[in-house]
Protein backbone atom coordinates (compact mmCIF):
# COMPACT_ATOMS: atom_id res chain seq x y z
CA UNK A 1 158.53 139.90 101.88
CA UNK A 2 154.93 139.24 101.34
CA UNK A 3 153.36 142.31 99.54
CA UNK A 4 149.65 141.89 98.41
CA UNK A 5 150.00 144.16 95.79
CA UNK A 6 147.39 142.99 93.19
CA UNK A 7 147.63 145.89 90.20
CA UNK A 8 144.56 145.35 87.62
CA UNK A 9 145.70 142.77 84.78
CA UNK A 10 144.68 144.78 82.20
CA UNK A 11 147.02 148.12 82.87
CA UNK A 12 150.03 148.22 80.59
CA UNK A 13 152.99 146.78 81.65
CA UNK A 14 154.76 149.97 82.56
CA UNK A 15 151.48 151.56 84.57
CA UNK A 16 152.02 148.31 86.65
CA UNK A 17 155.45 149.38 86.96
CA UNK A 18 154.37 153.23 88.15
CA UNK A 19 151.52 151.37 90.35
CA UNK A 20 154.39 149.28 92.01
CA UNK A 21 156.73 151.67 92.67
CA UNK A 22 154.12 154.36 94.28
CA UNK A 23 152.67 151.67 96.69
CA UNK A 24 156.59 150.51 97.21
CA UNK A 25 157.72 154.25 98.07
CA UNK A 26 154.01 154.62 100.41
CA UNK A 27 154.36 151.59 102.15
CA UNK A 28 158.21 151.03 102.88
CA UNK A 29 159.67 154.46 102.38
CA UNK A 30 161.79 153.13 99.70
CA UNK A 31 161.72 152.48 95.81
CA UNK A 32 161.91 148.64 94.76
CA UNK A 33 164.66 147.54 93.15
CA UNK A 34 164.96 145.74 89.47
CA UNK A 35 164.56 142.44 90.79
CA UNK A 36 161.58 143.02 92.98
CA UNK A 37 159.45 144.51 90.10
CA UNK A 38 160.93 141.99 88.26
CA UNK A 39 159.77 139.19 91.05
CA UNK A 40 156.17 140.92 91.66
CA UNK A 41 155.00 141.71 88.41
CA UNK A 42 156.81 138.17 86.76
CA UNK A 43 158.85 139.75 84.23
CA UNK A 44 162.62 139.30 83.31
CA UNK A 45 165.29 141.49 85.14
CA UNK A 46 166.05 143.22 81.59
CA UNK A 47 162.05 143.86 81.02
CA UNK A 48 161.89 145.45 84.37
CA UNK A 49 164.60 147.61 83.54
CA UNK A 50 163.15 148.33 80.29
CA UNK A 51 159.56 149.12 82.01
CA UNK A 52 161.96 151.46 84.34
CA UNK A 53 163.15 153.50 81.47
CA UNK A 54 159.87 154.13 79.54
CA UNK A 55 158.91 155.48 82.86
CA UNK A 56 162.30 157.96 83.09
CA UNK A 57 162.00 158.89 79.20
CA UNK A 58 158.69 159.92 80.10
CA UNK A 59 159.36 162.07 82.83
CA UNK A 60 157.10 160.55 85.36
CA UNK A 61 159.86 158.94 87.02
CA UNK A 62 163.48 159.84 87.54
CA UNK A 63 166.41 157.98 88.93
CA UNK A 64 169.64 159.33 90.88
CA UNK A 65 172.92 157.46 89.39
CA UNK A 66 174.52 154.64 91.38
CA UNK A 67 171.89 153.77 93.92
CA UNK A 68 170.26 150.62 94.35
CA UNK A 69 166.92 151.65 95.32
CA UNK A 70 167.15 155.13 93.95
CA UNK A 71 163.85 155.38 91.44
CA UNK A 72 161.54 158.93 92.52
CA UNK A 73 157.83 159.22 91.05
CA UNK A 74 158.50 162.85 90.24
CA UNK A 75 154.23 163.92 90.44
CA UNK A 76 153.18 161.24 92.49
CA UNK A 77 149.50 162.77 92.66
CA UNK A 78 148.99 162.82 88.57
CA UNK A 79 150.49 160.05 88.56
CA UNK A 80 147.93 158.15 90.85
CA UNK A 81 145.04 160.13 89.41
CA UNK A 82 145.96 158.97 85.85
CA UNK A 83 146.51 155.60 87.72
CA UNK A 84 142.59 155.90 89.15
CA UNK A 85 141.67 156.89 86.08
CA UNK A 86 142.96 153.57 84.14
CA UNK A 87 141.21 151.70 86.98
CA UNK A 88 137.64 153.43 87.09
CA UNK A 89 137.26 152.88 83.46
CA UNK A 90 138.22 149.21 83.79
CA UNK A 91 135.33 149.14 86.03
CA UNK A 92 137.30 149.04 89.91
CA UNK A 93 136.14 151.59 92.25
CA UNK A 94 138.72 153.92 94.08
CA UNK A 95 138.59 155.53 97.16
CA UNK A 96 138.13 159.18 97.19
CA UNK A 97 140.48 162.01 97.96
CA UNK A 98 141.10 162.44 101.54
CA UNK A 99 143.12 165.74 101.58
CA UNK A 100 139.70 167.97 102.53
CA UNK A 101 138.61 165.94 105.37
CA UNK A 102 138.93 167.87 108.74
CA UNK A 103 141.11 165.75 111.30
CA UNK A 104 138.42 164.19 113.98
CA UNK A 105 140.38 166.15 117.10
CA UNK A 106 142.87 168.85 115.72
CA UNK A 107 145.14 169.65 118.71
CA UNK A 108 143.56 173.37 119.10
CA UNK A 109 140.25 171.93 120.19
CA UNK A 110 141.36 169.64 122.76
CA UNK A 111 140.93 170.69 126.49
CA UNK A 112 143.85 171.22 128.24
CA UNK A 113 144.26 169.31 131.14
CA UNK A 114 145.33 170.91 134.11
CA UNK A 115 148.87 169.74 135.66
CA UNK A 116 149.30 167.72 138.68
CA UNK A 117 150.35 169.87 141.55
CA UNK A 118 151.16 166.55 143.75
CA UNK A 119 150.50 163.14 143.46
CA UNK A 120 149.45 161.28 147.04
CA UNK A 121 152.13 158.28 147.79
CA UNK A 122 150.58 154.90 147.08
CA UNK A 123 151.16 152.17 149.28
């Protein structure tokens, strides 16, 4: 599938894991399954799995029985600040926040433009 997910080499295992599934969940709408983490982070199926359930035990991630792609970051905002926090003290720099920027052209400042009454035939 191509994903250039690149998480620092120097998180734990399992925060890979967390990193993986958060950017999985952003970018496709859906969790990855065993055998993708597995495939991106070069582990075996059973160490994914194992990754997986550190990750449930802990409470940061939960998983609804018998689906394939079923895995939900339950606090996906600590999670990624405890994620940026890892990262800035391994020296990366993260993007800030966006949440309290003001939208460019919210829709109540636009001008209204008036409607056409009749458009001339064009020949």
């Amino acid at each position: 599938m191509g994903v250039d997910f690149q998480p620092p080499a120097a998180l734990l295992r399992r925060d890979q894991v967390l990193a993986f599934i958060i950017e999985r969940i952003a970018r496709f709408g859906v969790s990855p399954t065993y055998e993708e983490i597995s495939a991106e982070l070069a582990v075996s199926p059973s160490r994914s799995k194992e990754l997986v359930a550190q990750l449930i035990e802990r409470g940061i991630v939960e998983k609804t029985p018998g689906g394939q792609r079923s895995l939900r970051v339950r606090d996906v905002a600590g999670s990624r600040n405890a994620l940026e926090a890892v990262m800035r003290k391994l020296g990366w720099i993260t993007a800030e926040p966006m949440g309290g920027l003001q939208q460019p052209f919210p829709n109540g400042q636009l001008p209204m433009v008036p409607p056409f009454e009749h458009l001339p035939d064009v020949d």
